[in-house]
Protein backbone atom coordinates (compact mmCIF):
# COMPACT_ATOMS: atom_id res chain seq x y z
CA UNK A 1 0.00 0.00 0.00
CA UNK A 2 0.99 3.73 -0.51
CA UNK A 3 1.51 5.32 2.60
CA UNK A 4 -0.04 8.77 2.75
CA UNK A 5 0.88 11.52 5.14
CA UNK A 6 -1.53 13.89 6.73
CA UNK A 7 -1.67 17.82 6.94
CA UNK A 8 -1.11 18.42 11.15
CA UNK A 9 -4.41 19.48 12.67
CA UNK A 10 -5.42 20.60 16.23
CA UNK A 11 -5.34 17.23 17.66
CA UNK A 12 -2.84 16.89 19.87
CA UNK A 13 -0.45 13.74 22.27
CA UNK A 14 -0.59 13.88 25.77
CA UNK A 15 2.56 14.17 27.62
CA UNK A 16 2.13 12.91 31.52
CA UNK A 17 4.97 14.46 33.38
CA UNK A 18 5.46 14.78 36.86
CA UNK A 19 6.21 18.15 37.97
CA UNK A 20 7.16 20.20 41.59
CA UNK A 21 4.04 22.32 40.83
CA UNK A 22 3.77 23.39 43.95
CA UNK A 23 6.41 23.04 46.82
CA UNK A 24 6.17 24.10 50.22
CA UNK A 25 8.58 24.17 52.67
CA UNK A 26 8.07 24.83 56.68
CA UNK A 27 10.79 25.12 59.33
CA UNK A 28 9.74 25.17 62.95
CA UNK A 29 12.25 25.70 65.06
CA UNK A 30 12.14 25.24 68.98
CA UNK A 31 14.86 26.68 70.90
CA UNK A 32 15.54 26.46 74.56
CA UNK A 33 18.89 28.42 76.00
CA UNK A 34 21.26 26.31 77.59
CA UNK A 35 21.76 27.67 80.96
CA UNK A 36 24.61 26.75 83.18
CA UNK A 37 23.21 27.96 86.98
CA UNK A 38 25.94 27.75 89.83
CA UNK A 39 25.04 27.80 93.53
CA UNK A 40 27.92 28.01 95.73
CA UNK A 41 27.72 28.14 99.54
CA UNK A 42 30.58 29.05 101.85
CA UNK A 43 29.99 27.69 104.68
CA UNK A 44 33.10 28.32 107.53
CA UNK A 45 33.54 26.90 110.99
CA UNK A 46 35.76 28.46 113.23
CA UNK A 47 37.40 26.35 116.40
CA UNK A 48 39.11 27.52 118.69
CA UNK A 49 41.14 25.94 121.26
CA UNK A 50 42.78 27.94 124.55
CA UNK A 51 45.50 26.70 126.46
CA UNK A 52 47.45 28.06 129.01
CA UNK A 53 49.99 29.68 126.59
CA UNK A 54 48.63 29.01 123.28
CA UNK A 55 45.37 29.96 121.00
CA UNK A 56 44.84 28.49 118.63
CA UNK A 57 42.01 29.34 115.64
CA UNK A 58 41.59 26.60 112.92
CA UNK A 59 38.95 27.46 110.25
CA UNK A 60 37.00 24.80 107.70
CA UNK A 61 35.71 26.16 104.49
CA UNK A 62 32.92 23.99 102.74
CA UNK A 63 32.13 24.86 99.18
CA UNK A 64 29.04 23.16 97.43
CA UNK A 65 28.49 23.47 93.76
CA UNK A 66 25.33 22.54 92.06
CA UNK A 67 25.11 22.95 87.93
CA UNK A 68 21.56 22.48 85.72
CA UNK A 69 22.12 22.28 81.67
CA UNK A 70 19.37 22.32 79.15
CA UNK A 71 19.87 21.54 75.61
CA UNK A 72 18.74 22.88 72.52
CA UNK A 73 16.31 21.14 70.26
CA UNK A 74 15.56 22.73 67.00
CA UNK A 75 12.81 20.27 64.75
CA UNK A 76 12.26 21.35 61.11
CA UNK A 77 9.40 19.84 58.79
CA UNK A 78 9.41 20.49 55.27
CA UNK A 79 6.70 19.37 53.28
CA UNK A 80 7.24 18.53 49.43
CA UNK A 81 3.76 18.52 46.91
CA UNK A 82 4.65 16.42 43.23
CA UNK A 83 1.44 16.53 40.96
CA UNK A 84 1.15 15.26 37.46
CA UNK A 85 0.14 18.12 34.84
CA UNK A 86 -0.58 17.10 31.25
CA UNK A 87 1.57 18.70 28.68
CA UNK A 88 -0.30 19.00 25.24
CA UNK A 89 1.87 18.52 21.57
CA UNK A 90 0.06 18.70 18.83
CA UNK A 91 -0.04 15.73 16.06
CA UNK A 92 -2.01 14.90 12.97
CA UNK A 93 -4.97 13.89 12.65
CA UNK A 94 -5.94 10.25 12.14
CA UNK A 95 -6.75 8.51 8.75
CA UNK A 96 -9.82 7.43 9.76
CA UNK A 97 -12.80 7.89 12.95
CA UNK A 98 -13.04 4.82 14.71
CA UNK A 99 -13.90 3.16 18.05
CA UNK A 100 -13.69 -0.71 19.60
CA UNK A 101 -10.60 -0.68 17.75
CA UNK A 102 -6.94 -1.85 19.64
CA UNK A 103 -3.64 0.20 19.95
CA UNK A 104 0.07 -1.04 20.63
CA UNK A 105 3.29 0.55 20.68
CA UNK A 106 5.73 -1.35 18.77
CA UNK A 107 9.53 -2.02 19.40
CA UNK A 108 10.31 0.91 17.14
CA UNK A 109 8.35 3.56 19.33
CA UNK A 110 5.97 3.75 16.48
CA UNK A 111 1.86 3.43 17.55
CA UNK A 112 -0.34 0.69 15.39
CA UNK A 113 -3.87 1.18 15.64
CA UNK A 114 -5.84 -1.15 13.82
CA UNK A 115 -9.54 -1.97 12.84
CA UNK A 116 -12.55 -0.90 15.07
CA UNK A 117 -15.84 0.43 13.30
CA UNK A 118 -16.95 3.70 11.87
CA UNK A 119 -20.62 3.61 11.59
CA UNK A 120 -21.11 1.41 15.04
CA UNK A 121 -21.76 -1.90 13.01
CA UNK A 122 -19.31 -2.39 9.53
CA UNK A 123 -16.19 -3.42 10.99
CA UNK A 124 -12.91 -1.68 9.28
CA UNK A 125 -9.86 -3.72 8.43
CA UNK A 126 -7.98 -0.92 8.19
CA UNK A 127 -4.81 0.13 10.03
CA UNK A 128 -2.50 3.24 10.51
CA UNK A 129 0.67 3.56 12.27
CA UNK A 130 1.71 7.25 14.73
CA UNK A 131 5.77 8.46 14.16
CA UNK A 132 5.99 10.27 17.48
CA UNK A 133 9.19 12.20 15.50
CA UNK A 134 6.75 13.41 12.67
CA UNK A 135 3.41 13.55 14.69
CA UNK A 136 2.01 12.27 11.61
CA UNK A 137 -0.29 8.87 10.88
CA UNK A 138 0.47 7.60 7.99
CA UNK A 139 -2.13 4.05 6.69
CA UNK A 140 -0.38 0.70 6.46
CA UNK A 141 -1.43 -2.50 4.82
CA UNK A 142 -4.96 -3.97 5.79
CA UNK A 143 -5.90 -6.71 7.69
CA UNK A 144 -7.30 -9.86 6.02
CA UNK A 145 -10.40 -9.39 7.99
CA UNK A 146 -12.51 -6.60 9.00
CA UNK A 147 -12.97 -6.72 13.09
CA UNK A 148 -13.67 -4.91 16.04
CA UNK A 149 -14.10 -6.08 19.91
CA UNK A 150 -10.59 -7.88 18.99
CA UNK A 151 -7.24 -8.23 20.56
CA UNK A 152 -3.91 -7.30 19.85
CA UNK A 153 -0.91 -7.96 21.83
CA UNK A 154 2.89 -7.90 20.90
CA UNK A 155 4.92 -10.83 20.15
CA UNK A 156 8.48 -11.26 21.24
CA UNK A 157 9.84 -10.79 17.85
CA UNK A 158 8.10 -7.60 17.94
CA UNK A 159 5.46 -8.51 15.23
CA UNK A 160 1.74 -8.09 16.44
CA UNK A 161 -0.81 -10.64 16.84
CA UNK A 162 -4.73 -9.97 16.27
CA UNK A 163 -7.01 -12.15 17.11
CA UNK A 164 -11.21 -12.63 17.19
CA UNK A 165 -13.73 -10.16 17.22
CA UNK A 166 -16.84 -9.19 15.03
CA UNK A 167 -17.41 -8.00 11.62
CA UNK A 168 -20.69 -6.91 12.53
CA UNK A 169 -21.41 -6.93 16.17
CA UNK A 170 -23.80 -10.35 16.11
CA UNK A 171 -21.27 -13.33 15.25
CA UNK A 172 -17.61 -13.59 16.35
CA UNK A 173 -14.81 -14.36 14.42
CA UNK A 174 -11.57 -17.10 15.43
CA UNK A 175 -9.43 -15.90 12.59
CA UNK A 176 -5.66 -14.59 13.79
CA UNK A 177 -3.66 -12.72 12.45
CA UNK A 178 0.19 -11.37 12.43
CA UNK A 179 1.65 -7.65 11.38
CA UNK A 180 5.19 -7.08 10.18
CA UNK A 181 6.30 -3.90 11.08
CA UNK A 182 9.02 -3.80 9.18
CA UNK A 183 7.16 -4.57 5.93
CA UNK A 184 3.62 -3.26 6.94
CA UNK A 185 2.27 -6.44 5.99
CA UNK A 186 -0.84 -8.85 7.49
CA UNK A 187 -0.28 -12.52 7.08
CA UNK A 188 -2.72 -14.97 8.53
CA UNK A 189 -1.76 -17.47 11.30
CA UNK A 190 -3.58 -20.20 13.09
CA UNK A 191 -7.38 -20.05 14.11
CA UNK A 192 -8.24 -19.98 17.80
CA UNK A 193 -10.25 -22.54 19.03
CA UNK A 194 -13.37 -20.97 19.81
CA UNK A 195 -14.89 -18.01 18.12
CA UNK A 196 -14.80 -14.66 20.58
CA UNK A 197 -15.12 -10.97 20.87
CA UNK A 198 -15.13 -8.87 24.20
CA UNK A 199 -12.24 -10.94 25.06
CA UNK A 200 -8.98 -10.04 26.73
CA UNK A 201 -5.23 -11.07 26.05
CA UNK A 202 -1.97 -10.87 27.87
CA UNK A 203 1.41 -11.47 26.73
CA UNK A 204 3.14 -14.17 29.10
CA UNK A 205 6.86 -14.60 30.71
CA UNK A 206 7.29 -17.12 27.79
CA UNK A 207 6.24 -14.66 24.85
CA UNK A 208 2.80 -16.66 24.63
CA UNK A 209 -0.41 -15.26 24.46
CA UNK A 210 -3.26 -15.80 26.77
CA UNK A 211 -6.61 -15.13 25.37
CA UNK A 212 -9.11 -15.03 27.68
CA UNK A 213 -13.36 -15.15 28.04
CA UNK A 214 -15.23 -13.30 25.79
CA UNK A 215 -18.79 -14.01 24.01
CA UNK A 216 -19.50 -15.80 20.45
CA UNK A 217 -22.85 -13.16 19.92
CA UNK A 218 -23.41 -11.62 23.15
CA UNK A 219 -25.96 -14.43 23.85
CA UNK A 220 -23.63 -17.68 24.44
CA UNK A 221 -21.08 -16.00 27.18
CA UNK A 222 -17.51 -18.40 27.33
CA UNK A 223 -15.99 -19.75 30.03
CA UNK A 224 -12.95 -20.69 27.88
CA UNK A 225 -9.36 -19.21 27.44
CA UNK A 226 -6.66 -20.37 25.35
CA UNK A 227 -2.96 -19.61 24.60
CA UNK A 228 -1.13 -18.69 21.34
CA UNK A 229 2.45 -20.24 20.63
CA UNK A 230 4.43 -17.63 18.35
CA UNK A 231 6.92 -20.62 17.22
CA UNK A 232 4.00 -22.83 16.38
CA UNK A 233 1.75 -20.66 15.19
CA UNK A 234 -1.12 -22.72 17.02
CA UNK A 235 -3.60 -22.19 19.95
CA UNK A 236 -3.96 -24.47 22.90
CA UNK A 237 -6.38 -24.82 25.37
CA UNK A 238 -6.19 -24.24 29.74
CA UNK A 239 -7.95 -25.52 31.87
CA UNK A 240 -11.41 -24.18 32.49
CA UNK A 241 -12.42 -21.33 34.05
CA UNK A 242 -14.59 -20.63 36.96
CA UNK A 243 -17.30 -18.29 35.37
CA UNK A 244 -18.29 -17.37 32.02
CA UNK A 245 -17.66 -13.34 31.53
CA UNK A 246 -17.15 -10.76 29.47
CA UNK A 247 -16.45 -7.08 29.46
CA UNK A 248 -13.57 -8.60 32.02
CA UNK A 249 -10.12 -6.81 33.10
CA UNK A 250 -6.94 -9.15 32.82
CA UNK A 251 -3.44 -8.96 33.62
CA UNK A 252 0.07 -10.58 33.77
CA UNK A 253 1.01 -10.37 37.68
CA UNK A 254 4.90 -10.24 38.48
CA UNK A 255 5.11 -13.81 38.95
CA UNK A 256 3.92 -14.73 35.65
CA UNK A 257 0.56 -15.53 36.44
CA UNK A 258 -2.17 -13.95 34.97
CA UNK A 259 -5.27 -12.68 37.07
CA UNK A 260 -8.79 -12.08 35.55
CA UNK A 261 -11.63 -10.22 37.37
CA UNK A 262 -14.91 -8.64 37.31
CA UNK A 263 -16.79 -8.25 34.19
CA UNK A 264 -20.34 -9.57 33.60
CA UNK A 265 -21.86 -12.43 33.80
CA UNK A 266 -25.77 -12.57 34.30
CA UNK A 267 -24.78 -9.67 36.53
CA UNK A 268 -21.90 -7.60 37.07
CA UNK A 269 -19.11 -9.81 38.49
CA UNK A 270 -16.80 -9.56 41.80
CA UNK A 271 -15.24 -12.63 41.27
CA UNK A 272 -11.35 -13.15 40.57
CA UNK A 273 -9.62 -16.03 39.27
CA UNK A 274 -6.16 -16.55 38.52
CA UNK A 275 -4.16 -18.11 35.97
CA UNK A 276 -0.85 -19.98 36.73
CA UNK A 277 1.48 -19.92 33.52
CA UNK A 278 3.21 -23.23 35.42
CA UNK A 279 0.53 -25.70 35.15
CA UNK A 280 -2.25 -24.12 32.39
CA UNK A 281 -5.29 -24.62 35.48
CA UNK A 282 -6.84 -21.59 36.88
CA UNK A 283 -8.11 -21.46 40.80
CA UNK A 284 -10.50 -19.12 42.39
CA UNK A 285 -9.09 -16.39 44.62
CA UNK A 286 -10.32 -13.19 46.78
CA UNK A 287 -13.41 -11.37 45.32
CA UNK A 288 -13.45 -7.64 45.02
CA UNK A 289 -15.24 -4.82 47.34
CA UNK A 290 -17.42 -4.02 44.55
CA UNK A 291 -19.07 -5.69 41.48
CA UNK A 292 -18.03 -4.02 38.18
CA UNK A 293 -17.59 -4.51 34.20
CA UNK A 294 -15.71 -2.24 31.90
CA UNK A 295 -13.08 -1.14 34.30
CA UNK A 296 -9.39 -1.06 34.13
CA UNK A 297 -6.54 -3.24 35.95
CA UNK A 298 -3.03 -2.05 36.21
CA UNK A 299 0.36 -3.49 37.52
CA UNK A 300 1.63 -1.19 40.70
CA UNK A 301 5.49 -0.75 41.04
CA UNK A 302 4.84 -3.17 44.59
CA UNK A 303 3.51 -5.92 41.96
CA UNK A 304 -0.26 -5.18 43.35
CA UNK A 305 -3.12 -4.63 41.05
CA UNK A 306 -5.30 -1.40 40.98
CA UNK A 307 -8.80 -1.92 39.57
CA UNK A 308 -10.12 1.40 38.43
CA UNK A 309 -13.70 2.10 37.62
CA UNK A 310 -16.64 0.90 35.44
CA UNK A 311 -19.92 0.10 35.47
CA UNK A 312 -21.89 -1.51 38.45
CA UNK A 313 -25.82 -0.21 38.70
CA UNK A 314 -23.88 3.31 37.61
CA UNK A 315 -20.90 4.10 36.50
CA UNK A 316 -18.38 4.14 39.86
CA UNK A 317 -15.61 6.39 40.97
CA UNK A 318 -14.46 3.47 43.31
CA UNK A 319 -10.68 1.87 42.85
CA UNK A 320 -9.24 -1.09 45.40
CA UNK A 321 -6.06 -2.38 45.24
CA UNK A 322 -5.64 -6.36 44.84
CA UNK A 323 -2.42 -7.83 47.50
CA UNK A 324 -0.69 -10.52 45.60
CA UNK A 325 0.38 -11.63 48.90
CA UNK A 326 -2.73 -12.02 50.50
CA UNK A 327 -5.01 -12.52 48.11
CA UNK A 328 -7.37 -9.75 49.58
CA UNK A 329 -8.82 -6.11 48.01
CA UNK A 330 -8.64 -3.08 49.61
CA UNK A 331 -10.02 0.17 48.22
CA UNK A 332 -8.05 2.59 46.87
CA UNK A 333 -10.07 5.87 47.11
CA UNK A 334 -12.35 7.84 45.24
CA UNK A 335 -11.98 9.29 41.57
CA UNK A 336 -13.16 12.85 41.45
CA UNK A 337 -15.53 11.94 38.25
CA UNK A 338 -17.17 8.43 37.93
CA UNK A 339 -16.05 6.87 35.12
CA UNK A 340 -16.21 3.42 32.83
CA UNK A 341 -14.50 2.46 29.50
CA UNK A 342 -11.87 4.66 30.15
CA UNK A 343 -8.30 3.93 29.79
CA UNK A 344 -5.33 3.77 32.44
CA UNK A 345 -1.42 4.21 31.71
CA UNK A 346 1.61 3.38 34.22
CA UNK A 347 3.37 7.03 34.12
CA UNK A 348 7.33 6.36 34.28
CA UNK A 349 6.88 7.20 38.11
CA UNK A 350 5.05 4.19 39.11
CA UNK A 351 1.81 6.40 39.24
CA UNK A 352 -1.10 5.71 37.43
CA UNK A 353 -3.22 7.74 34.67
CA UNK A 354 -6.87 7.97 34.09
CA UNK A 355 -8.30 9.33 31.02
CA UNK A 356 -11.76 9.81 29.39
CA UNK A 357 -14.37 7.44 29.74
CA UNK A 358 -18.18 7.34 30.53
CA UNK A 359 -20.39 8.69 33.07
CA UNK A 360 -23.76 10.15 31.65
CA UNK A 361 -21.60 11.86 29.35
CA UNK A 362 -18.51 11.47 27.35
CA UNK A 363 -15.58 12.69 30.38
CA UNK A 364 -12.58 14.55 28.74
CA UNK A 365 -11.27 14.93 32.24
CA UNK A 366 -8.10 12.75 33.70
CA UNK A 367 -6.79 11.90 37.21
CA UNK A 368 -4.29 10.50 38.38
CA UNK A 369 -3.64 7.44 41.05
CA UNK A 370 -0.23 8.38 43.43
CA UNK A 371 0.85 4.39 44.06
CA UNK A 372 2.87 5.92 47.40
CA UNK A 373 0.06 7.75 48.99
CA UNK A 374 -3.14 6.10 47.63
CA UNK A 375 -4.62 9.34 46.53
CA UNK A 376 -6.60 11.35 43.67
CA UNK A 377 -5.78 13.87 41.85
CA UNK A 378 -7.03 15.38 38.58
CA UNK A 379 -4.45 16.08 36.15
CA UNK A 380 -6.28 18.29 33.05
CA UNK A 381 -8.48 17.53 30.49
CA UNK A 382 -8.12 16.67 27.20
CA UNK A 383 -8.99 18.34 23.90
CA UNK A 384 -12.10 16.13 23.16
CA UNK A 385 -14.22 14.58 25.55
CA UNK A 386 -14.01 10.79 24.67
CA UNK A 387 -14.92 6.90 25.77
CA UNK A 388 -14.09 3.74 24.14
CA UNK A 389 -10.74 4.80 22.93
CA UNK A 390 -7.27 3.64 23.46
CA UNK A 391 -3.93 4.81 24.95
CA UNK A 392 -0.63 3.06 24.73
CA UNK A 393 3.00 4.72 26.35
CA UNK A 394 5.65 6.34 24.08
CA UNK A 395 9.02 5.62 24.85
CA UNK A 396 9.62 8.55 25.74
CA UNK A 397 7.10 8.83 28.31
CA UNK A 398 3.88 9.95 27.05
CA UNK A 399 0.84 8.57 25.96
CA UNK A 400 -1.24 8.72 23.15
CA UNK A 401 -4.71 8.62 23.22
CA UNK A 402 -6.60 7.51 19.90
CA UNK A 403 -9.83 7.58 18.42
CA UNK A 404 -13.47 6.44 20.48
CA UNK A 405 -16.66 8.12 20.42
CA UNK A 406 -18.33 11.64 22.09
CA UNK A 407 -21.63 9.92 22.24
CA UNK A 408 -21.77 6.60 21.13
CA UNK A 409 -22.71 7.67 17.21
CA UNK A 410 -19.70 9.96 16.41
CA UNK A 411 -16.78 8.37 16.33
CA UNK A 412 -13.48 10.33 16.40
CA UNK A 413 -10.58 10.55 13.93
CA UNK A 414 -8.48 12.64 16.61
CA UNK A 415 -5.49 11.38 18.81
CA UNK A 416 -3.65 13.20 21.74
């Protein structure tokens, strides 16, 4: 395919930076003066003896000295504020408006989004790839099948997988396939298993995929997941899971394991289950504080998982914080806007980043999670209010967020 550039609009890239934006600094000093106090006391006894020829006057001098010190304690307190402001570059705009489409940054710092749906229904199986050095998108070559709801995940070799989805939002599809970024071409690989879309997929210690859940037409929910051998080019089956679910968070845990959670079933989920890479069989562990679908889950720098968001009878502005340790949830405070189908980035500190999303409105607001102190702040809005889009880290730092919709039936063609 011809690549194409674009004219720059007002779109613009988000850069997350953290920033002393506002430092204060107290000293309180307490000061007590030493004070040396002396006491003496003379006190002189005077004898005297009488003979016949001879007196005689002997006098004893007793001197008592009593001292008292205090020290000085001086205590200073200085208090230090970091926030996170969001620094706006502006970029082209994208080739085309799309939502339920993925986004990955590849090993060349480049940005491939691919497929999603313009109209809500007809599935694209288009692609385009961000040059952070340009700003630019620029199309690539198209997939062999139009698809949205689908996966994408990169593969050690730094080619990308895609996998399942719909071409129309009623049947699934268990077609896979791999991008070369080096050539810009789509070349099929092997079929899952079992047809899928609203599924979720995490990369592995091994460089294998682990595709997880999902629906075949929103009807028949799956209880299923199966992993994707790069070498082989072929799926294989785990053992089952504990619940059927979709609109599910998933993860890759520091150990290798994988955990799953939340999502809906016949009603919004707090059930967990976890994956172990080891033996293929997943086991049951600690349910959440609070039932939810379309949230996020994100890897803490203490290997912990934040769940962020989503939908229970309303969207929620809860977060809790999974213990790999203990198995156990605590919450995590309270998001200043309620929000679901947003997205959430790792910043380079460890903290985390909350964008867009859904509460009775599209939110163009973001917040962001400090890992150290457990609390909220907001952090800016963007340009266009948006849900259903995607964000992936630069590496350089920031994060681009692409595409998604202001209210369900407009889908966007802007990234920042």
């Amino acid at each position: 395919p011809t690549a194409t550039t674009t004219t720059p609009t007002t779109t613009t890239e988000i850069t997350a930076t953290s920033t002393i934006a506002a430092t204060t600094t107290t000293t309180t000093t307490t000061t007590t003066t030493t004070t040396t106090e002396t006491t003496t006391t003379t006190m002189t006894t005077t004898t005297t003896t009488t003979t016949a020829t001879t007196e005689t006057t002997t006098t004893t001098t007793t001197t008592e000295t009593t001292t008292t010190t205090t020290t000085t304690t001086t205590t200073t307190t200085t208090t230090t504020t970091t926030t996170t402001v969001l620094v706006c570059i502006p970029t082209g705009s994208m080739t085309a408006a799309r939502k339920y489409h993925t986004q990955v940054t590849l090993t060349n710092g480049n940005v491939l989004v691919a497929g999603g749906t313009t109209d809500g229904s007809t599935a694209l199986n288009s692609a385009e790839v961000y040059d952070p050095s340009s700003g630019l998108w620029t199309p690539t070559g198209t997939m062999s099948n139009a698809r949205y709801f689908h996966i994408a995940s990169i593969l050690p070799n730094g080619n990308v997988l895609v996998a399942g989805g719909t071409t129309d939002g009623s049947s699934a599809l268990s077609s896979a396939e791999v991008y070369d970024p080096s050539s810009g071409v789509w070349t099929s690989t092997g079929a899952m298993g079992f047809s899928r879309f609203y599924h979720t997929a995490s990369k592995l210690t091994n460089g294998n995929v682990l595709v997880a859940l999902g629906t075949t037409d929103f009807s028949i929910l799956l209880s299923s997941a199966e992993v994707y051998d790069p070498s082989s080019q072929l799926w294989t089956t785990t053992g089952p899971m504990s619940a059927v679910r979709q609109y599910h968070a998933q993860v890759t845990l520091g150990n290798g394991n994988v955990l799953v959670v939340g999502g809906y079933g016949a009603t919004q989920l707090r059930t967990a289950e976890v994956y172990n890479s080891s033996t293929g069989f997943w086991a049951i562990t600690g349910n959440m504080i609070t039932a939810r679908q379309s949230h996020t889950a994100s890897i803490l720098t203490n290997g912990n998982v934040l769940v962020v968001g989503g939908l229970g009878s309303t969207a929620l502005d809860s977060a809790e914080v999974y213990n790999t340790s203990t198995a156990l949830w605590t919450t995590a405070g309270t998001m200043s806007s309620a929000r679901q189908s947003h997205t959430a980035s790792i910043l380079t500190n460890g903290n985390v980043l909350v964008v867009g999303g859904l509460h009775s409105t599209a939110l163009s607001s973001a917040e962001v999670y400090d890992s150290f102190t457990g609390l909220w702040t907001t952090a800016g809005t963007m340009s266009s209010a948006r849900y259903y889009h995607t964000a992936s880290i630069l590496t350089s730092g920031s994060i681009v967020v692409a595409a998604g919709t202001t209210d369900g039936s407009i889908q966007l063609s802007s990234a920042e």
